[in-house]
C-alpha atoms as a PDB file:
ATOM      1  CA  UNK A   1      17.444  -4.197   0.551  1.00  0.00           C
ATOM      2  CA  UNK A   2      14.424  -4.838   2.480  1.00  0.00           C
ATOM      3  CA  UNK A   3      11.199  -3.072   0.335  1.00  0.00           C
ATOM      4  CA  UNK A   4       8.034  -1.693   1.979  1.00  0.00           C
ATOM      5  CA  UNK A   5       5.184  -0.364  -0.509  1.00  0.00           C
ATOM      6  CA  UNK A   6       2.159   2.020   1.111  1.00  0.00           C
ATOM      7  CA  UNK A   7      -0.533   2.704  -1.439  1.00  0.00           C
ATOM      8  CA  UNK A   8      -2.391   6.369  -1.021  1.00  0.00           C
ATOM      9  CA  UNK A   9      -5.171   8.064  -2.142  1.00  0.00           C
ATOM     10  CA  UNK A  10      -4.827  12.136  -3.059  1.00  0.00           C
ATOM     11  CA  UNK A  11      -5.272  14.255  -2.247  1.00  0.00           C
ATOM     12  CA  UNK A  12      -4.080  12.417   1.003  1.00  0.00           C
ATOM     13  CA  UNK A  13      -6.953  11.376   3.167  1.00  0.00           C
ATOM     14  CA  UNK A  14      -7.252  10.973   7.296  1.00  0.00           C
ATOM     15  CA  UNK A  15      -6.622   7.227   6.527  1.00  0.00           C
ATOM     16  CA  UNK A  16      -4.082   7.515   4.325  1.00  0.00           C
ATOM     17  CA  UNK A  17      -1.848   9.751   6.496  1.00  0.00           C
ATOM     18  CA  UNK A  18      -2.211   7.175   9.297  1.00  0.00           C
ATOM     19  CA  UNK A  19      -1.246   3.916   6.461  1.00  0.00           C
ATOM     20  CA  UNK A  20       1.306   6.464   5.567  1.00  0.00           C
ATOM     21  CA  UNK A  21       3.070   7.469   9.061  1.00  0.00           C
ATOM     22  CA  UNK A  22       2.680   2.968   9.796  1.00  0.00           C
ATOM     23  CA  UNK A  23       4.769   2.645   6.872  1.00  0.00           C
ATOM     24  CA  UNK A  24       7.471   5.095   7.086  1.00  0.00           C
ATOM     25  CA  UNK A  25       8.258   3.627  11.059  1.00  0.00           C
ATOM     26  CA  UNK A  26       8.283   0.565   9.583  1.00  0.00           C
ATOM     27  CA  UNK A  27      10.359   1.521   6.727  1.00  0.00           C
ATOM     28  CA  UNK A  28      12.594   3.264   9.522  1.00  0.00           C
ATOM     29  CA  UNK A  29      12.500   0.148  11.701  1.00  0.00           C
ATOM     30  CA  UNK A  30      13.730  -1.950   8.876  1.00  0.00           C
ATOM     31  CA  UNK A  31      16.196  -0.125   7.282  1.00  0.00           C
ATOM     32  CA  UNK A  32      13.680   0.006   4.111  1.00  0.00           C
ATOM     33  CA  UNK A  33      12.728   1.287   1.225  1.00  0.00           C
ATOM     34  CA  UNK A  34       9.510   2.985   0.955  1.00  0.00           C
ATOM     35  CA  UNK A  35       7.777   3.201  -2.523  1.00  0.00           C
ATOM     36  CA  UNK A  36       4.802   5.265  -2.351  1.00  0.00           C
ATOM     37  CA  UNK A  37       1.899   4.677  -4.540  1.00  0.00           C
ATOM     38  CA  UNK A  38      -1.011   5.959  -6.284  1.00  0.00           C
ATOM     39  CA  UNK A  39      -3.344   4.661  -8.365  1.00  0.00           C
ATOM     40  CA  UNK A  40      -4.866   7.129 -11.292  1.00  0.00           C
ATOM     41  CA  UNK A  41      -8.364   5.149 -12.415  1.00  0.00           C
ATOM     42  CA  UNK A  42      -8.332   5.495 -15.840  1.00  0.00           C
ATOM     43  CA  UNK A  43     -12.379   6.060 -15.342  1.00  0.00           C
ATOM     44  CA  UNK A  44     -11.352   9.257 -13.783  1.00  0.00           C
ATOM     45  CA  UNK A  45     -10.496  12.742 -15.249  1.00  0.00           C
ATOM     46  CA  UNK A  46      -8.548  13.370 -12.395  1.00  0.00           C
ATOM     47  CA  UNK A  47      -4.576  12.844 -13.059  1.00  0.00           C
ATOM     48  CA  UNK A  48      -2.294  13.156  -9.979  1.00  0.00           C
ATOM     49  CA  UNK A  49       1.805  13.702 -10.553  1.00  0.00           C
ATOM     50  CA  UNK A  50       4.418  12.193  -8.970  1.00  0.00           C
ATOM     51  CA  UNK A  51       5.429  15.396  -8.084  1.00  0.00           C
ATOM     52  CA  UNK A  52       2.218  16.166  -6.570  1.00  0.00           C
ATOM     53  CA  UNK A  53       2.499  13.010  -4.611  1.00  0.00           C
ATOM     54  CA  UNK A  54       5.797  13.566  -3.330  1.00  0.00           C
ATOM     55  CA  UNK A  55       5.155  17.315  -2.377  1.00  0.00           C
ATOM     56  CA  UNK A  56       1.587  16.042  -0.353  1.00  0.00           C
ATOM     57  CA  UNK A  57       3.500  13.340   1.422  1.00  0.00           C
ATOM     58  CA  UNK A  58       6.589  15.615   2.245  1.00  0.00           C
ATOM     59  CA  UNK A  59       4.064  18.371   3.896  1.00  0.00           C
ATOM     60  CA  UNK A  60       2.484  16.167   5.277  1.00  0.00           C
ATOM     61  CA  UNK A  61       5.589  14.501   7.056  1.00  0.00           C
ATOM     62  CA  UNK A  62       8.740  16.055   6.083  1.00  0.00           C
ATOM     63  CA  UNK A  63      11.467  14.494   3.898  1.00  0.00           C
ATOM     64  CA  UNK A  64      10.968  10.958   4.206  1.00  0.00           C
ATOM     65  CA  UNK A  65      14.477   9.405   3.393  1.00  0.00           C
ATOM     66  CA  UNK A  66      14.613   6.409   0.728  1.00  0.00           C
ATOM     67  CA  UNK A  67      11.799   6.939  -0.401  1.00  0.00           C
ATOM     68  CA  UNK A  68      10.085   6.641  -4.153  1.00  0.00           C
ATOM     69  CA  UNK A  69       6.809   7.896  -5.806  1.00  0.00           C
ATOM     70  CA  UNK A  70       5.399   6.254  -8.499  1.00  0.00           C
ATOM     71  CA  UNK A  71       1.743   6.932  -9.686  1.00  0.00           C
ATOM     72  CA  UNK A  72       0.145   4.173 -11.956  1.00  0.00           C
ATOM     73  CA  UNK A  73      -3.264   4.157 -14.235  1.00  0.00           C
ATOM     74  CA  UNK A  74      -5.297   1.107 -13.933  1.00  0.00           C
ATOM     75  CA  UNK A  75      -8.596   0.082 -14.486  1.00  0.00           C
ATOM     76  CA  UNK A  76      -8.531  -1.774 -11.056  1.00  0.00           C
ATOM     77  CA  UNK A  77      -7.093   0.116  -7.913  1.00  0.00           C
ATOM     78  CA  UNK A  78      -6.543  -3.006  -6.251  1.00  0.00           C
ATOM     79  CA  UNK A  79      -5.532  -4.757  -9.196  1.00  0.00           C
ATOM     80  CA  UNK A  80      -2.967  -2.022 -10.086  1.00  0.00           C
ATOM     81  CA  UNK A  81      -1.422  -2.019  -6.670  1.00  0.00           C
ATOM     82  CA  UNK A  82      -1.056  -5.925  -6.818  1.00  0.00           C
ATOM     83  CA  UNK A  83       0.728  -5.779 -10.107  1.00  0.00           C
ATOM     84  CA  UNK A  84       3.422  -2.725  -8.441  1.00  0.00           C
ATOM     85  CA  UNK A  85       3.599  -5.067  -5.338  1.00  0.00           C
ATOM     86  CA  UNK A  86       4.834  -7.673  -7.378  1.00  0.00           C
ATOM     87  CA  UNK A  87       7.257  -5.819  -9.781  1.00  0.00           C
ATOM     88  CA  UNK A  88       9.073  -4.218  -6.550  1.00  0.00           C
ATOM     89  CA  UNK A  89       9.182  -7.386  -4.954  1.00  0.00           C
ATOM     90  CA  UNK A  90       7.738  -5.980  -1.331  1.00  0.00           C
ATOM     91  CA  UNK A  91       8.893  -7.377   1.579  1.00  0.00           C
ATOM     92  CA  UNK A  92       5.913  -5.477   3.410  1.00  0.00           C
ATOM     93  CA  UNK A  93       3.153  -4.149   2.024  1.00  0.00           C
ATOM     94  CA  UNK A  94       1.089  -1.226   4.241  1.00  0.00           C
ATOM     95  CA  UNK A  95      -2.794  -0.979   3.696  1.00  0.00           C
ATOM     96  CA  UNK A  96      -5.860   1.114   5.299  1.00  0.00           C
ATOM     97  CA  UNK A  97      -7.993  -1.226   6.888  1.00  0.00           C
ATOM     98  CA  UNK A  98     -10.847   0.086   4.188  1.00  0.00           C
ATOM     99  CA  UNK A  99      -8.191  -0.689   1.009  1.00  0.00           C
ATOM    100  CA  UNK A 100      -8.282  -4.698   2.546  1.00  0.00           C
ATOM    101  CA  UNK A 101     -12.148  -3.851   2.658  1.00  0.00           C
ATOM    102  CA  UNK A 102     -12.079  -3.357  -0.961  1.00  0.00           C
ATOM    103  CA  UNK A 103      -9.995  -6.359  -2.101  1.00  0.00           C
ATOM    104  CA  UNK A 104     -11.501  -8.802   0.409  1.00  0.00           C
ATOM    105  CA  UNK A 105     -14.628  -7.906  -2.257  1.00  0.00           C
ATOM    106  CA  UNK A 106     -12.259  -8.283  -5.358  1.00  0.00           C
ATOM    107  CA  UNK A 107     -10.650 -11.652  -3.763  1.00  0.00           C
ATOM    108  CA  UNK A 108     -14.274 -13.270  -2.931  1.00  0.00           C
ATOM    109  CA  UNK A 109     -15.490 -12.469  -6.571  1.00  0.00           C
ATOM    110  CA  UNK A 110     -12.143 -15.118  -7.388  1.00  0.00           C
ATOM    111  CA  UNK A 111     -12.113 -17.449  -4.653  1.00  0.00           C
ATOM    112  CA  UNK A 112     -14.583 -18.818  -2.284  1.00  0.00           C
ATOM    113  CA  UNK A 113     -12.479 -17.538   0.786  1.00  0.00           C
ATOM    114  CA  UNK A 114     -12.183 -13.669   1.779  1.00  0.00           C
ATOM    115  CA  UNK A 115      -8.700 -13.788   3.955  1.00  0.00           C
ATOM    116  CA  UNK A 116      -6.699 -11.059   1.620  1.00  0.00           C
ATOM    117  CA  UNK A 117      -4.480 -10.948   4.166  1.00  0.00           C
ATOM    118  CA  UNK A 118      -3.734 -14.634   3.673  1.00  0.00           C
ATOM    119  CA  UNK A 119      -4.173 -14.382  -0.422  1.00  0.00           C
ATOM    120  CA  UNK A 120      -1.990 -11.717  -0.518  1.00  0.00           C
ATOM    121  CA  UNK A 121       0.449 -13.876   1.158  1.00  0.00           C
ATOM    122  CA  UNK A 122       0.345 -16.879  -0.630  1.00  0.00           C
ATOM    123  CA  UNK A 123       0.333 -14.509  -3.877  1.00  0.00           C
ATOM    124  CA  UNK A 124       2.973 -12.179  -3.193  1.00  0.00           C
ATOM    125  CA  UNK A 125       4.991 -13.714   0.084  1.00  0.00           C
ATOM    126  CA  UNK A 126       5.351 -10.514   1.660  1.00  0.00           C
ATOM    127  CA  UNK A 127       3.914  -8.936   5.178  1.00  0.00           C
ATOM    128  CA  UNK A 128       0.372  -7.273   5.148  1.00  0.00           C
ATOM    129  CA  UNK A 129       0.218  -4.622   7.578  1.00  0.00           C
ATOM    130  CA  UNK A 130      -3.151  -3.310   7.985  1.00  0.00           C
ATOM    131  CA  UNK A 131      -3.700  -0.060   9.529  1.00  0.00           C
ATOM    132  CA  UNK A 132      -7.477   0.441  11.246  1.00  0.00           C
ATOM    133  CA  UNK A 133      -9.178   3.448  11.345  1.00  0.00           C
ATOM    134  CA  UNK A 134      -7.847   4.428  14.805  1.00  0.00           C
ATOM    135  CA  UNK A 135      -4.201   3.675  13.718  1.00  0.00           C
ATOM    136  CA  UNK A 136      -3.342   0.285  14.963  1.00  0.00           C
ATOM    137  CA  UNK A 137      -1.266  -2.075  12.679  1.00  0.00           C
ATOM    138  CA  UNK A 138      -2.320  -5.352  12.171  1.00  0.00           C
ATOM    139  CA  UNK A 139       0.410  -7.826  11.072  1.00  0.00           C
ATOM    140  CA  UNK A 140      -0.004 -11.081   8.754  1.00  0.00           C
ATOM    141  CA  UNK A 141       3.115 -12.978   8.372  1.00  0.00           C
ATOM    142  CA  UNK A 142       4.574 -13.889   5.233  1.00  0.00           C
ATOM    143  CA  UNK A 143       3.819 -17.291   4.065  1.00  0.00           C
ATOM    144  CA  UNK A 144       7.401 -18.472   4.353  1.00  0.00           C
ATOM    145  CA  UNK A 145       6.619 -17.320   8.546  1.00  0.00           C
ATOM    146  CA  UNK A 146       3.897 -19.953   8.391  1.00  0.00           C
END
């Protein structure tokens, strides 16, 4: 069954509903699985609920069908979501254009080249979708599609 994994901030921001409403159509498009996730920085009071998560993301767009909410603590955001990509074995992975921002910064501190879209690939062999800020996807092909 064909896996797509959206990370979110909450309470859910502008950019995150758009990341958000990407990945469900694409969940929809390929018959998919949609894990939802959320990061809880361990350097932050602030604890969100899977509950919480689910109940934002259903207000915000109804029941989505197939679809999981898992909320991890990490030290890392990026990090954290890398580790959950891996464990569900994504097929597609659905970020905010300012999430591949952040780990561009996290990638260049490891290697000399900033493509995440292309690390992320080679790492996890999954799709990137990237969402800009006025809602259009960007693709990156899996590295098997290369």
């Amino acid at each position: 069954m064909p896996q797509v994994v959206v990370p979110v901030r909450y309470p859910l921001t502008k950019d995150s509903r758009r990341t958000l409403a990407e990945a469900i159509k694409i969940a929809e498009e390929d018959d998919a699985d949609l894990t939802v996730l959320h990061v809880n920085l361990y350097q932050n009071s602030t604890r969100v609920s899977r509950a919480e998560l689910k109940r934002a993301v259903e207000e915000a767009f109804g029941h989505v069908p197939r679809s999981r909410y898992i909320v991890r603590s990490g030290m890392l955001v990026e990090e954290t979501i890398l580790d959950e990509v891996a464990a569900n074995d994504a097929d597609v992975v659905v970020i905010g254009s300012k999430q591949a921002s952040r780990w561009r910064k996290m990638v260049r501190r490891l290697v000399d080249d900033p493509d995440i879209e292309r690390f992320l690939r080679e790492e996890l062999d999954c799709d990137i979708v990237t969402v800009s800020s006025n809602g259009a996807p960007r693709h990156s092909p899996s590295a098997s599609e290369d």
